[in-house]
N, C-alpha and C. Protein backbone atom coordinates (compact mmCIF):
# COMPACT_ATOMS: atom_id res chain seq x y z
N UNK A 1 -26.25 -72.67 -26.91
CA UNK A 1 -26.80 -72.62 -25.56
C UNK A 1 -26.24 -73.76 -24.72
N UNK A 2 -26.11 -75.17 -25.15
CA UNK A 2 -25.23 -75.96 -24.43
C UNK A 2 -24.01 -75.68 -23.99
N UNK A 3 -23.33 -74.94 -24.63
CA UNK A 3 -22.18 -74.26 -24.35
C UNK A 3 -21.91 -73.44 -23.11
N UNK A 4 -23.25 -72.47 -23.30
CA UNK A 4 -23.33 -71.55 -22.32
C UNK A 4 -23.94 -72.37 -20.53
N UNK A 5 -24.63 -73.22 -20.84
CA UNK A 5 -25.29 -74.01 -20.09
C UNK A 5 -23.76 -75.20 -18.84
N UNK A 6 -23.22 -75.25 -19.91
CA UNK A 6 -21.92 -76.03 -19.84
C UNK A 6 -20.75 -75.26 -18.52
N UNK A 7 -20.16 -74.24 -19.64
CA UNK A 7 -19.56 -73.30 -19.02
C UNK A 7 -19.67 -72.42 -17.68
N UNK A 8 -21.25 -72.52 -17.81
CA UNK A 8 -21.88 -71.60 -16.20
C UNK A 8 -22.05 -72.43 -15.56
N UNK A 9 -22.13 -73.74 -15.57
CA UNK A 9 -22.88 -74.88 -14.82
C UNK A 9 -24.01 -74.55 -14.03
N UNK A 10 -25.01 -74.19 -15.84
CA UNK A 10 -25.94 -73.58 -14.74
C UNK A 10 -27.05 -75.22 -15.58
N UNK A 11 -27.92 -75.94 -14.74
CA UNK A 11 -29.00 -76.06 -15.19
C UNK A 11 -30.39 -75.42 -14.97
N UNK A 12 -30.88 -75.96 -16.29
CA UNK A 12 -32.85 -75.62 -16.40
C UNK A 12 -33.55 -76.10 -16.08
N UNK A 13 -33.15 -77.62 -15.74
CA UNK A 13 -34.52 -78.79 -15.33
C UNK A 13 -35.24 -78.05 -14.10
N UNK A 14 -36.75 -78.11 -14.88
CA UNK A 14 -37.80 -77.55 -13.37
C UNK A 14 -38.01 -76.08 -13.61
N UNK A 15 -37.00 -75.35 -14.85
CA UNK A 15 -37.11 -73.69 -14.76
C UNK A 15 -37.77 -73.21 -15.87
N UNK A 16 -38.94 -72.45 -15.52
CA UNK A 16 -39.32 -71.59 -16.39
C UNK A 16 -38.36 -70.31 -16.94
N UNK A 17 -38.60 -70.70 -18.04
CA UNK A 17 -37.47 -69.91 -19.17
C UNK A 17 -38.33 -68.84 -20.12
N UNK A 18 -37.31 -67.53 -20.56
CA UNK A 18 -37.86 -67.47 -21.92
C UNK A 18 -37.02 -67.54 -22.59
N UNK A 19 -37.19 -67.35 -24.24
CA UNK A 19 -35.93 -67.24 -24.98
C UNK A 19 -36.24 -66.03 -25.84
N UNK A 20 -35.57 -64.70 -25.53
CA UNK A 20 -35.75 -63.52 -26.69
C UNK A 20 -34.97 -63.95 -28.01
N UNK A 21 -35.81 -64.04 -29.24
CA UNK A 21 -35.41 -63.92 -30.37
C UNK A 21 -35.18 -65.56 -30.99
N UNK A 22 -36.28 -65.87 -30.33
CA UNK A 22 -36.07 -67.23 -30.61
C UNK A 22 -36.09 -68.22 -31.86
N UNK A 23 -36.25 -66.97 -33.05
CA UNK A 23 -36.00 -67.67 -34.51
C UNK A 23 -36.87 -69.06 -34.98
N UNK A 24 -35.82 -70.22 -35.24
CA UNK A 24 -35.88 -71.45 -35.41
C UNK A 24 -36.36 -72.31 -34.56
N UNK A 25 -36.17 -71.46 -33.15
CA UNK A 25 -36.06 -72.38 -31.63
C UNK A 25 -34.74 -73.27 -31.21
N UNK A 26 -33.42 -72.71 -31.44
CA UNK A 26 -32.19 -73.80 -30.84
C UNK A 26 -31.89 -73.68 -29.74
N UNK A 27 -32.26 -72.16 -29.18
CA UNK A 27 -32.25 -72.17 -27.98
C UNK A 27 -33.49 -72.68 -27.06
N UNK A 28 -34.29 -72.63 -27.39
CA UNK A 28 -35.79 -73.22 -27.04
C UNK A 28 -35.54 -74.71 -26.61
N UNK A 29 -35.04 -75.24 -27.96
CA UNK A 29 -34.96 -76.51 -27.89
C UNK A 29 -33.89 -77.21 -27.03
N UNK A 30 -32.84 -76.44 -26.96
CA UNK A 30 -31.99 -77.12 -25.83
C UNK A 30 -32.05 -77.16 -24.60
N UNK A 31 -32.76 -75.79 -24.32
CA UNK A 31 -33.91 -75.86 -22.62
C UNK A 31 -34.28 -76.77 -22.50
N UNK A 32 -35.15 -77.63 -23.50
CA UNK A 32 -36.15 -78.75 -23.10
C UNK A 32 -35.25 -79.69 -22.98
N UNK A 33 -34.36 -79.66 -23.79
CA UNK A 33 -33.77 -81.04 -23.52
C UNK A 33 -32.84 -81.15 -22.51
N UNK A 34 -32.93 -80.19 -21.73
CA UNK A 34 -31.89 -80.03 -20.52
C UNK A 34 -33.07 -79.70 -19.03
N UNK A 35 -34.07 -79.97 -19.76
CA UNK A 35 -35.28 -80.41 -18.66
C UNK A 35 -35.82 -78.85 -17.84
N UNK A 36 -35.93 -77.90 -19.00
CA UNK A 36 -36.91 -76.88 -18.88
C UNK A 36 -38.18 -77.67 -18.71
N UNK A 37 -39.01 -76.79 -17.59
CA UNK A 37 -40.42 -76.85 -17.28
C UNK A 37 -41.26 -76.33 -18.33
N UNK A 38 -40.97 -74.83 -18.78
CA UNK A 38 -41.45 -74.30 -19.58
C UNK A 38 -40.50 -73.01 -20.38
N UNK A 39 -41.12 -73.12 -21.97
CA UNK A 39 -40.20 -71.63 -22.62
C UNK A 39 -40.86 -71.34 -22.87
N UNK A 40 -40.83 -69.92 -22.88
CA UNK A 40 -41.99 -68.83 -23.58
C UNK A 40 -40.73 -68.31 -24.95
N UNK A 41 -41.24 -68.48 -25.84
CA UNK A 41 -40.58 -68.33 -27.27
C UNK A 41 -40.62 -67.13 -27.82
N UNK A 42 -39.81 -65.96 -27.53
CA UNK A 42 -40.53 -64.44 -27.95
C UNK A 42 -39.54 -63.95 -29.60
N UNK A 43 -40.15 -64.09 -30.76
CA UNK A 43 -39.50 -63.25 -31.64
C UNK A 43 -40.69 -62.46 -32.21
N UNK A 44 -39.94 -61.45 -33.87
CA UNK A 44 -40.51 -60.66 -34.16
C UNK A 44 -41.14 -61.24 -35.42
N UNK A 45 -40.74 -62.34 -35.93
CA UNK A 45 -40.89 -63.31 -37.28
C UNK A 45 -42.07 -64.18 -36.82
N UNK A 46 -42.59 -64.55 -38.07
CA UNK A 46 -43.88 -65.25 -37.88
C UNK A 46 -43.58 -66.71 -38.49
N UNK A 47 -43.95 -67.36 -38.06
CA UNK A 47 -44.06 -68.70 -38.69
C UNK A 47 -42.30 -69.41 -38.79
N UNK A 48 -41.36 -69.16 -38.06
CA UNK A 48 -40.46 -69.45 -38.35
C UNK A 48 -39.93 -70.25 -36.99
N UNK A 49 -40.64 -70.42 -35.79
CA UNK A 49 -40.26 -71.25 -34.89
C UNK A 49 -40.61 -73.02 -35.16
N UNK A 50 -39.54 -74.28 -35.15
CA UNK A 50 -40.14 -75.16 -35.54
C UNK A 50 -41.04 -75.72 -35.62
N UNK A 51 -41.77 -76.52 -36.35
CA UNK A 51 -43.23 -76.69 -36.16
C UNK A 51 -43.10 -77.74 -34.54
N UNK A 52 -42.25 -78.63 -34.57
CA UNK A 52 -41.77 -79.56 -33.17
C UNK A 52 -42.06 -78.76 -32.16
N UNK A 53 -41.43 -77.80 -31.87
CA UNK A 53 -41.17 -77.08 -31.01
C UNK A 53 -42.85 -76.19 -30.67
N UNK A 54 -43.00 -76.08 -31.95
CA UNK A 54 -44.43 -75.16 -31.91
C UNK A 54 -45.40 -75.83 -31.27
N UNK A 55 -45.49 -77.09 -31.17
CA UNK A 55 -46.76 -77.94 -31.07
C UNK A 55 -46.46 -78.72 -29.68
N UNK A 56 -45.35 -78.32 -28.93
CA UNK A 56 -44.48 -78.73 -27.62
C UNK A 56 -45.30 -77.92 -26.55
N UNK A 57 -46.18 -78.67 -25.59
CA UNK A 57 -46.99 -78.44 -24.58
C UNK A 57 -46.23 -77.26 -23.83
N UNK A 58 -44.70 -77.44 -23.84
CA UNK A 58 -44.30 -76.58 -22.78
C UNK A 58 -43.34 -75.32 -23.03
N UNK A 59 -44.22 -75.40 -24.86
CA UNK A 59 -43.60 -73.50 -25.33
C UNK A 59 -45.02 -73.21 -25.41
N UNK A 60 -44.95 -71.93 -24.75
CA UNK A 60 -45.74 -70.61 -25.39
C UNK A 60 -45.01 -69.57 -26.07
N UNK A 61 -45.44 -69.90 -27.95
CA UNK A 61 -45.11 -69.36 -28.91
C UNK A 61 -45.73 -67.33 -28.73
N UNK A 62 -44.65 -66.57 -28.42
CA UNK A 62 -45.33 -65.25 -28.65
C UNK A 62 -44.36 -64.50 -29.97
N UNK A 63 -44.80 -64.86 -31.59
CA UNK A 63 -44.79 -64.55 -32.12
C UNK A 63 -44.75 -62.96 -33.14
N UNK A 64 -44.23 -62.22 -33.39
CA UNK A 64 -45.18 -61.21 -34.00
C UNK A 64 -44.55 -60.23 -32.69
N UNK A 65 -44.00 -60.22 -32.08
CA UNK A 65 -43.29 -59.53 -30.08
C UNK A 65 -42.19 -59.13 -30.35
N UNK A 66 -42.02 -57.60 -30.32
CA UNK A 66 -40.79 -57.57 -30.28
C UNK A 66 -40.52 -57.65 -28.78
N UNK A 67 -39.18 -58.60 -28.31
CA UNK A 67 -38.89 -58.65 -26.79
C UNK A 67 -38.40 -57.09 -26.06
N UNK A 68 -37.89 -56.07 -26.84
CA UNK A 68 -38.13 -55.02 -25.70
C UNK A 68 -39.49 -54.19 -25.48
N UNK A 69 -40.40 -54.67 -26.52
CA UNK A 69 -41.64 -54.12 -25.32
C UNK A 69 -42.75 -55.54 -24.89
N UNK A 70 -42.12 -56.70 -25.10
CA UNK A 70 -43.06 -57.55 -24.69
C UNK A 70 -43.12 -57.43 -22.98
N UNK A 71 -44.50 -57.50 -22.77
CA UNK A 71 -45.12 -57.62 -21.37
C UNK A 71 -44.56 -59.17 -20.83
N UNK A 72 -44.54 -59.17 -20.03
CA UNK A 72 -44.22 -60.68 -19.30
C UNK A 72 -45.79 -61.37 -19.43
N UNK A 73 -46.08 -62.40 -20.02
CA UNK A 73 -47.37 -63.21 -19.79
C UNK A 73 -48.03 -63.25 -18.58
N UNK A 74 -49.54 -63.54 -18.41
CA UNK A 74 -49.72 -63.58 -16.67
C UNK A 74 -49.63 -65.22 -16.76
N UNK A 75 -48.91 -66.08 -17.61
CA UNK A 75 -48.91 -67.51 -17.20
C UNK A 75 -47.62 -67.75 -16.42
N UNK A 76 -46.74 -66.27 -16.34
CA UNK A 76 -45.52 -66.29 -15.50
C UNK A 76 -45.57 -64.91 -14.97
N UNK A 77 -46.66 -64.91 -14.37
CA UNK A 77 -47.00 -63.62 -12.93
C UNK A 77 -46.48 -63.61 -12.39
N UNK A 78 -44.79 -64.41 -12.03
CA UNK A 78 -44.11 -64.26 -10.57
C UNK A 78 -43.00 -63.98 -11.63
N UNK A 79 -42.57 -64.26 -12.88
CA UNK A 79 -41.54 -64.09 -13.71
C UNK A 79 -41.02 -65.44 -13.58
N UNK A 80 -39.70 -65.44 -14.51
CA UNK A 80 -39.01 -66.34 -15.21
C UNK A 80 -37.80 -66.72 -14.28
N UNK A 81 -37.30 -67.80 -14.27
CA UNK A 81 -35.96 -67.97 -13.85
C UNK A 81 -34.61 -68.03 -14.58
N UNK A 82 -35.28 -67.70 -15.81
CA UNK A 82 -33.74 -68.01 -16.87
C UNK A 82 -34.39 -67.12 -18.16
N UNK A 83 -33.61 -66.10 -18.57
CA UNK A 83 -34.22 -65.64 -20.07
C UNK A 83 -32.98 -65.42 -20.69
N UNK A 84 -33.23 -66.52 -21.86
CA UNK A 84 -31.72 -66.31 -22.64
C UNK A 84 -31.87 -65.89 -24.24
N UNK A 85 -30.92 -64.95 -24.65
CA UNK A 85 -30.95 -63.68 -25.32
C UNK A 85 -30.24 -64.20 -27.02
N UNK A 86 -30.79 -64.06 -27.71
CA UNK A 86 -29.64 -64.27 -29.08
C UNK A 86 -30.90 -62.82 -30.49
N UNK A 87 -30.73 -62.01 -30.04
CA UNK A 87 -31.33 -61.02 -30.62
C UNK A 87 -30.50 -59.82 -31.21
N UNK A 88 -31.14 -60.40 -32.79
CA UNK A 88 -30.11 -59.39 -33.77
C UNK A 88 -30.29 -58.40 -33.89
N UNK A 89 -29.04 -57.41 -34.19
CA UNK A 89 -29.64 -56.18 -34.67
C UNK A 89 -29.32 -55.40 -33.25
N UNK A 90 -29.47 -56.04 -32.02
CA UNK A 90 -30.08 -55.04 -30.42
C UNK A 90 -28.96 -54.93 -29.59
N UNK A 91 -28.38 -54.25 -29.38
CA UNK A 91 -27.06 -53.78 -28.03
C UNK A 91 -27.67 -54.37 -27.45
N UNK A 92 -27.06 -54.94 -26.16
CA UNK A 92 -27.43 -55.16 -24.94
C UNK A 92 -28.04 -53.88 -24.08
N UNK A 93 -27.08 -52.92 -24.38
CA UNK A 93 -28.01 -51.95 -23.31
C UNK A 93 -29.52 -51.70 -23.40
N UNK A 94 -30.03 -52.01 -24.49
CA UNK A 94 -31.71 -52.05 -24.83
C UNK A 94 -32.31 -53.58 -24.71
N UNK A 95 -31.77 -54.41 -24.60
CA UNK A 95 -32.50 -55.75 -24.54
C UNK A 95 -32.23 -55.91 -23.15
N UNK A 96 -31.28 -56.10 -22.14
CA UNK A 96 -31.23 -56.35 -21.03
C UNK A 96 -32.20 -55.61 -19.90
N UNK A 97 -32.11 -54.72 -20.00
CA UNK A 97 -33.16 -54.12 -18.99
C UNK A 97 -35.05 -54.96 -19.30
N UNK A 98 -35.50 -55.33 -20.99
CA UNK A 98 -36.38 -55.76 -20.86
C UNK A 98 -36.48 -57.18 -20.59
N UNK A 99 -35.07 -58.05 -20.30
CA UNK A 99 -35.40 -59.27 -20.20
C UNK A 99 -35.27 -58.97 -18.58
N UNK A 100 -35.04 -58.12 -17.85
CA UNK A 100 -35.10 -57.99 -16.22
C UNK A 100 -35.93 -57.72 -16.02
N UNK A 101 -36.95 -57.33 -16.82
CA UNK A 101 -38.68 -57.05 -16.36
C UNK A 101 -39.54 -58.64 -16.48
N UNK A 102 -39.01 -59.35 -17.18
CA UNK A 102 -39.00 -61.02 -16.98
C UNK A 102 -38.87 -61.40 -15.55
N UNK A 103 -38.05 -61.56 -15.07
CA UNK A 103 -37.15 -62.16 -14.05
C UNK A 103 -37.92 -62.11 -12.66
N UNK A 104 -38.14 -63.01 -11.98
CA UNK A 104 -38.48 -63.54 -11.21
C UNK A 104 -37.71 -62.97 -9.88
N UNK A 105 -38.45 -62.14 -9.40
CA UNK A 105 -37.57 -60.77 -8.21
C UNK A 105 -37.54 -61.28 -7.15
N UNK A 106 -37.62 -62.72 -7.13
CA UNK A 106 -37.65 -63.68 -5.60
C UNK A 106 -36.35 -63.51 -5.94
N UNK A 107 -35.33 -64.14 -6.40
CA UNK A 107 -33.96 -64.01 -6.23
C UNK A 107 -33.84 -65.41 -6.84
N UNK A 108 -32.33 -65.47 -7.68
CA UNK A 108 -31.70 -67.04 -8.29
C UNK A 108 -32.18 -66.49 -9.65
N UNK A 109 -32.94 -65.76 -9.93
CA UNK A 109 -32.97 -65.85 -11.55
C UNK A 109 -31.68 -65.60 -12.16
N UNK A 110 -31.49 -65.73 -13.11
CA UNK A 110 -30.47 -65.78 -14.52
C UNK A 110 -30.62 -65.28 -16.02
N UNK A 111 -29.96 -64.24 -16.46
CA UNK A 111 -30.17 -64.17 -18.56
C UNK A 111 -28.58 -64.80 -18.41
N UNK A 112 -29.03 -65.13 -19.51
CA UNK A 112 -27.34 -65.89 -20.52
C UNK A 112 -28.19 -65.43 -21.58
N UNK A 113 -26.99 -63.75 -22.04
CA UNK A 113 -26.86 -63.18 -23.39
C UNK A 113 -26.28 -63.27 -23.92
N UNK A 114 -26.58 -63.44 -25.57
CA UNK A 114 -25.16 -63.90 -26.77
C UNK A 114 -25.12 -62.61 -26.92
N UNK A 115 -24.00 -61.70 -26.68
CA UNK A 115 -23.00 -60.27 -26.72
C UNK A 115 -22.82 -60.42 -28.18
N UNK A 116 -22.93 -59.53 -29.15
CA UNK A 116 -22.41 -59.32 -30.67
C UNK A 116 -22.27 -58.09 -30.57
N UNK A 117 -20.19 -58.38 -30.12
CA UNK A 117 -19.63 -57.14 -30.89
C UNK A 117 -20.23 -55.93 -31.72
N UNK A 118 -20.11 -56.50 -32.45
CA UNK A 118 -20.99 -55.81 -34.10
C UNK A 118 -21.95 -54.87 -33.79
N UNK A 119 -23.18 -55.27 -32.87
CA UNK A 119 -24.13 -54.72 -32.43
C UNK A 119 -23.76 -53.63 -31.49
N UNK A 120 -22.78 -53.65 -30.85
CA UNK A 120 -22.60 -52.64 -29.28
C UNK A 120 -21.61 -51.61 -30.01
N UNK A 121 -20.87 -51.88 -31.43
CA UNK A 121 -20.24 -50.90 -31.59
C UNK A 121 -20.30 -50.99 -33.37
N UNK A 122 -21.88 -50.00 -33.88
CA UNK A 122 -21.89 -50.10 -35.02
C UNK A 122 -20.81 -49.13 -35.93
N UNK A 123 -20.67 -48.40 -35.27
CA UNK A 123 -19.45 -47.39 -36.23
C UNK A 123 -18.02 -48.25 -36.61
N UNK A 124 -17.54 -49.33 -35.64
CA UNK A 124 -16.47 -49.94 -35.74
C UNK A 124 -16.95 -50.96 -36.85
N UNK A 125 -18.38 -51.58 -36.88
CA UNK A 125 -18.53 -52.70 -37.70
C UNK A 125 -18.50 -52.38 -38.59
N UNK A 126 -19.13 -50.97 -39.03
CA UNK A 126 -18.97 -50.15 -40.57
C UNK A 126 -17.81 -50.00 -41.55
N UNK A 127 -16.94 -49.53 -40.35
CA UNK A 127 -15.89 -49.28 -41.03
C UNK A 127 -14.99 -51.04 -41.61
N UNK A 128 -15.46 -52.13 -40.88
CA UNK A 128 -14.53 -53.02 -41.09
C UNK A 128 -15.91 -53.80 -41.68
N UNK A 129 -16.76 -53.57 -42.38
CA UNK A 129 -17.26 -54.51 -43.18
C UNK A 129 -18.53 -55.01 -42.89
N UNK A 130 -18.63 -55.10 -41.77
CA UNK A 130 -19.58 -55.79 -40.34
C UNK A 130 -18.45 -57.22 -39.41
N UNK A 131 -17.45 -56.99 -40.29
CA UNK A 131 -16.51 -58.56 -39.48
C UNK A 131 -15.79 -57.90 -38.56
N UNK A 132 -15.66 -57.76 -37.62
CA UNK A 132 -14.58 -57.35 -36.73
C UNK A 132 -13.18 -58.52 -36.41
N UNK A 133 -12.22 -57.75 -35.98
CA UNK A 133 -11.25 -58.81 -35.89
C UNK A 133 -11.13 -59.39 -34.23
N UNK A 134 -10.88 -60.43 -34.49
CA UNK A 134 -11.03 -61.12 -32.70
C UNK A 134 -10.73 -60.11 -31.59
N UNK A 135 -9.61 -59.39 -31.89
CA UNK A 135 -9.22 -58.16 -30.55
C UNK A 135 -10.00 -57.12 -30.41
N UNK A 136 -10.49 -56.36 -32.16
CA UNK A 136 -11.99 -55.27 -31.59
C UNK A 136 -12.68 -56.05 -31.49
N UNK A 137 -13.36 -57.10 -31.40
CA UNK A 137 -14.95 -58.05 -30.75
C UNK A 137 -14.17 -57.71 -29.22
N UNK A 138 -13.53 -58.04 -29.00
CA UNK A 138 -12.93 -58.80 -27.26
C UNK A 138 -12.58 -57.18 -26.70
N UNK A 139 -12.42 -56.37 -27.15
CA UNK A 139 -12.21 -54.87 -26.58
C UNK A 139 -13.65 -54.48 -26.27
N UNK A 140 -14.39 -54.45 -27.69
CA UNK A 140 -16.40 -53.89 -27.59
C UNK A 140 -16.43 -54.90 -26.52
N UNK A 141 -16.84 -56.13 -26.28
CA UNK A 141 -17.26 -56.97 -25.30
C UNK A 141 -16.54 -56.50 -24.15
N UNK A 142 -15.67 -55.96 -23.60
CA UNK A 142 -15.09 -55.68 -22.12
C UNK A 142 -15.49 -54.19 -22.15
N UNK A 143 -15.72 -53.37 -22.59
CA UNK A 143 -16.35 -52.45 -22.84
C UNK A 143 -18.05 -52.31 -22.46
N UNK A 144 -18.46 -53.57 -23.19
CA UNK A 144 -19.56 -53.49 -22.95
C UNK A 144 -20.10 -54.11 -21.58
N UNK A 145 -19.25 -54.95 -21.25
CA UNK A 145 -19.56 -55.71 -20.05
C UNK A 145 -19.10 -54.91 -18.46
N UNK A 146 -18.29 -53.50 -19.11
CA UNK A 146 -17.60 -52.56 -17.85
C UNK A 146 -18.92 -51.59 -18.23
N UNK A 147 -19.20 -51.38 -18.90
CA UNK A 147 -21.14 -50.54 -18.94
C UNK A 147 -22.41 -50.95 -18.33
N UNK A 148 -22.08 -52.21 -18.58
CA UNK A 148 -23.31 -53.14 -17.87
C UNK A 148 -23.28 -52.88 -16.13
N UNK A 149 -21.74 -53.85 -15.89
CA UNK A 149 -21.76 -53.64 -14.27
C UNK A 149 -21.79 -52.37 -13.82
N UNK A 150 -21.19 -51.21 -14.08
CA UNK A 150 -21.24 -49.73 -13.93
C UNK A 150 -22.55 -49.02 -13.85
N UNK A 151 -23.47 -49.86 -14.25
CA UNK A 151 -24.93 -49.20 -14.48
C UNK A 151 -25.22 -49.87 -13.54
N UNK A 152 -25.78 -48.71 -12.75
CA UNK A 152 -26.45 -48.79 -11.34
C UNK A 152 -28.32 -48.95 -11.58
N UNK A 153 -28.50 -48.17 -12.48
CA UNK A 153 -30.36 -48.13 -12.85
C UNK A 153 -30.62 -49.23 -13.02
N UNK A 154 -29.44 -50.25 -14.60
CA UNK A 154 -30.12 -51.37 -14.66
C UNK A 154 -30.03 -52.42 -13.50
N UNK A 155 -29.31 -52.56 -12.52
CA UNK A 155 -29.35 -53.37 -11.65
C UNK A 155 -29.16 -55.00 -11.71
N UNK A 156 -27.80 -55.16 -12.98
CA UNK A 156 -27.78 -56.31 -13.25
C UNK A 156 -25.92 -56.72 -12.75
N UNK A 157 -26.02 -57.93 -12.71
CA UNK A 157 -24.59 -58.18 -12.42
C UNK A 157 -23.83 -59.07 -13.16
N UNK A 158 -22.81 -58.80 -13.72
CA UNK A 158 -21.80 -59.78 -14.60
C UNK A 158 -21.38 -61.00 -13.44
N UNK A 159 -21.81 -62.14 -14.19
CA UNK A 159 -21.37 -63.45 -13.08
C UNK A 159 -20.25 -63.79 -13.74
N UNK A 160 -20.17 -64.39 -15.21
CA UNK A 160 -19.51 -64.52 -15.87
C UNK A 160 -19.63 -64.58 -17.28
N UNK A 161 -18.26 -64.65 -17.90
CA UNK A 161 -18.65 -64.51 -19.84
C UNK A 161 -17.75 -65.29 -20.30
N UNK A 162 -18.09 -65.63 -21.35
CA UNK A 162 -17.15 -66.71 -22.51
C UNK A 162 -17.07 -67.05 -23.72
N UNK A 163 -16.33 -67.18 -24.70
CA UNK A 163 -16.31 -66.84 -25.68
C UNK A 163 -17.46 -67.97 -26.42
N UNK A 164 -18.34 -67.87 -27.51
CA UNK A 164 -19.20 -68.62 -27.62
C UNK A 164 -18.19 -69.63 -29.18
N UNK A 165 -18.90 -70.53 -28.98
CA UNK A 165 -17.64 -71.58 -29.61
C UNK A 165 -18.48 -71.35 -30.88
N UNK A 166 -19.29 -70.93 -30.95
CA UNK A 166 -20.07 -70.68 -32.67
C UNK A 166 -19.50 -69.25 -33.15
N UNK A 167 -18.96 -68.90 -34.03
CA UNK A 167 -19.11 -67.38 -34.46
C UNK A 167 -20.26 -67.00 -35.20
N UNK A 168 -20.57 -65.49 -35.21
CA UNK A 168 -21.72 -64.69 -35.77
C UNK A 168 -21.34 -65.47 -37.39
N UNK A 169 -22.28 -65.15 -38.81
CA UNK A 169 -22.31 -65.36 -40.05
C UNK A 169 -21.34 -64.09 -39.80
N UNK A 170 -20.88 -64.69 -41.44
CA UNK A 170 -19.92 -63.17 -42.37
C UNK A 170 -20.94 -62.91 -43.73
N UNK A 171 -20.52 -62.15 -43.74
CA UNK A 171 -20.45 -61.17 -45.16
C UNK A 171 -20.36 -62.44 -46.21
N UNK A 172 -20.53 -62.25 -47.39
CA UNK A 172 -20.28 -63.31 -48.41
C UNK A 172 -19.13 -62.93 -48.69
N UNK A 173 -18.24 -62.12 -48.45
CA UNK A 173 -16.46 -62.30 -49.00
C UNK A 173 -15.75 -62.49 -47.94
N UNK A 174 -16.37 -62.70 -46.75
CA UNK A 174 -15.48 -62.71 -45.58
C UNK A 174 -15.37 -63.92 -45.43
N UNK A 175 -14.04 -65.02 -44.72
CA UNK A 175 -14.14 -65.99 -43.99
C UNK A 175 -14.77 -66.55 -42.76
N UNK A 176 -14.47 -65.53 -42.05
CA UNK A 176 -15.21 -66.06 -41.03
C UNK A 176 -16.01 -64.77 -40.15
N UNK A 177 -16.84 -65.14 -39.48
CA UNK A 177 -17.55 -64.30 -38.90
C UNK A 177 -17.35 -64.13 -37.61
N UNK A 178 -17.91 -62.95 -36.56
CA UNK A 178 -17.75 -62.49 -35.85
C UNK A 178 -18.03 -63.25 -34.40
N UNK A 179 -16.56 -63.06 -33.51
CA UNK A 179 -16.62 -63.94 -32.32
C UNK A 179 -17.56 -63.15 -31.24
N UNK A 180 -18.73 -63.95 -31.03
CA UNK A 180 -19.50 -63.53 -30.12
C UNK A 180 -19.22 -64.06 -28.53
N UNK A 181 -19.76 -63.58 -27.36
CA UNK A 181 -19.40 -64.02 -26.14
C UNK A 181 -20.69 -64.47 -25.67
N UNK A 182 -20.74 -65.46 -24.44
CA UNK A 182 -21.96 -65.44 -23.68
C UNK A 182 -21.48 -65.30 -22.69
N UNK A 183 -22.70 -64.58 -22.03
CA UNK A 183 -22.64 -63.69 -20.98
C UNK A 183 -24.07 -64.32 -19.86
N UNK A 184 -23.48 -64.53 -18.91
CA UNK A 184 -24.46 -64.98 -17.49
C UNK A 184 -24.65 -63.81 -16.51
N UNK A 185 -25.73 -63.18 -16.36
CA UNK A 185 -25.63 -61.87 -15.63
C UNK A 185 -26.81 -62.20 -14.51
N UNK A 186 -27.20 -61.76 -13.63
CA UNK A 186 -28.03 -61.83 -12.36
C UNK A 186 -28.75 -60.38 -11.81
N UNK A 187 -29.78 -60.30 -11.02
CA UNK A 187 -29.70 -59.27 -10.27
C UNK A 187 -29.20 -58.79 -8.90
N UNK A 188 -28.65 -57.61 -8.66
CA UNK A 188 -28.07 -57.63 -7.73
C UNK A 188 -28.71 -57.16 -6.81
C-alpha cells in the first residue's frame, strides 16, 4: 500500500478509509501511519486482524463480512474517501462495484485495487499452474482495466495503474509468483 500511496501521490491523513479483505491488517496499518482518520477493516476470517490494530480507536473491525455484500456502516453515512482492495479469490468486476457503494458521492473519493491476474482470468491460471508469466498477467490486467473503463453501469474511472513491487505467492514448485498491479480508479 505504500507503494500504491507513493506512486498515485495520493495521501490519507484526515480520510476515512476502508480496507476490503483486510487479513492481518498491512493495509490497515499503513493508512494509519500515513495519518488515516479512520479504517473500517472488512474481511471474511475471524480473529486474524492484528490484535494492535484490533484494539486501535480508529479501526472498526467488521469481521465475519464478506465485502461484496457488506452494507456501508451508519458510522460512515456519507461514505468513505478511500477503499483499498487486496481480496482473494474476487475479479474486480464483482468487488468494485461493492467498494463504490462505499464511496463518498460528494466527489474526490478514491479505491486503490490490487488487480490479480490469476483472478480475472481463471481458465489461463489453470492451464499454467495458477503462475502466469509476466506478459499473460500484463495482457489479463489491460484487458481488465479496458472492461472496467468501458463499463458504463459501473461508473468508475481508471486514473492510473502500476505494477505492484510485491508479487502474488506461488505454488510450492514455482519460483516466483504472480505480478500483480495497483490500480487507482475514481468516479466519474
Amino acid at each position: 500500500m505504500h507503494a500504491a500511496l507513493h506512486a498515485f501521490r495520493l495521501d490519507p491523513s484526515g480520510l476515512i478509509c476502508a480496507d476490503f479483505g483486510c487479513s492481518t491488517g498491512g493495509f490497515t496499518d499503513c493508512l494509519l501511519r500515513h495519518g488515516a482518520a479512520r479504517v473500517f477493516s472488512v474481511d471474511t476470517g475471524y480473529g486474524v486482524l492484528a490484535w494492535s490494530l484490533r484494539n486501535d480507536p480508529r479501526v472498526t473491525v467488521l469481521e465475519r463480512t464478506n465485502c461484496l455484500h457488506a452494507l456501508r456502516p451508519s458510522a460512515a453515512a456519507e461514505g468513505v474517501d478511500l477503499v483499498v482492495i487486496d481480496a482473494s479469490w474476487t475479479p474486480q468486476k464483482l468487488v468494485l462495484p461493492a467498494a463504490k457503494r462505499w464511496l463518498n458521492p460528494a466527489g474526490g473519493s478514491r479505491i486503490i485495487s490490487l488487480l490479480k491476474p490469476h483472478y480475472e482470468n481463471k481458465a489461463l491460471a489453470q492451464q499454467s499452474r495458477g503462475v502466469l508469466s509476466d506478459e499473460q498477467g500484463l495482457a489479463v490486467a489491460q484487458q481488465t482495466l479496458e472492461a472496467i473503463a468501458g463499463d458504463s453501469n459501473l461508473g468508475l474511472e481508471v486514473l492510473a495503474w502500476h505494477p505492484s513491487p510485491t508479487r502474488g505467492l506461488a505454488g510450492k514448485s514455482e519460483a516466483k509468483g504472480n505480478l500483480e498491479y495497483l490500480v487507482l480508479l475514481a468516479l466519474k
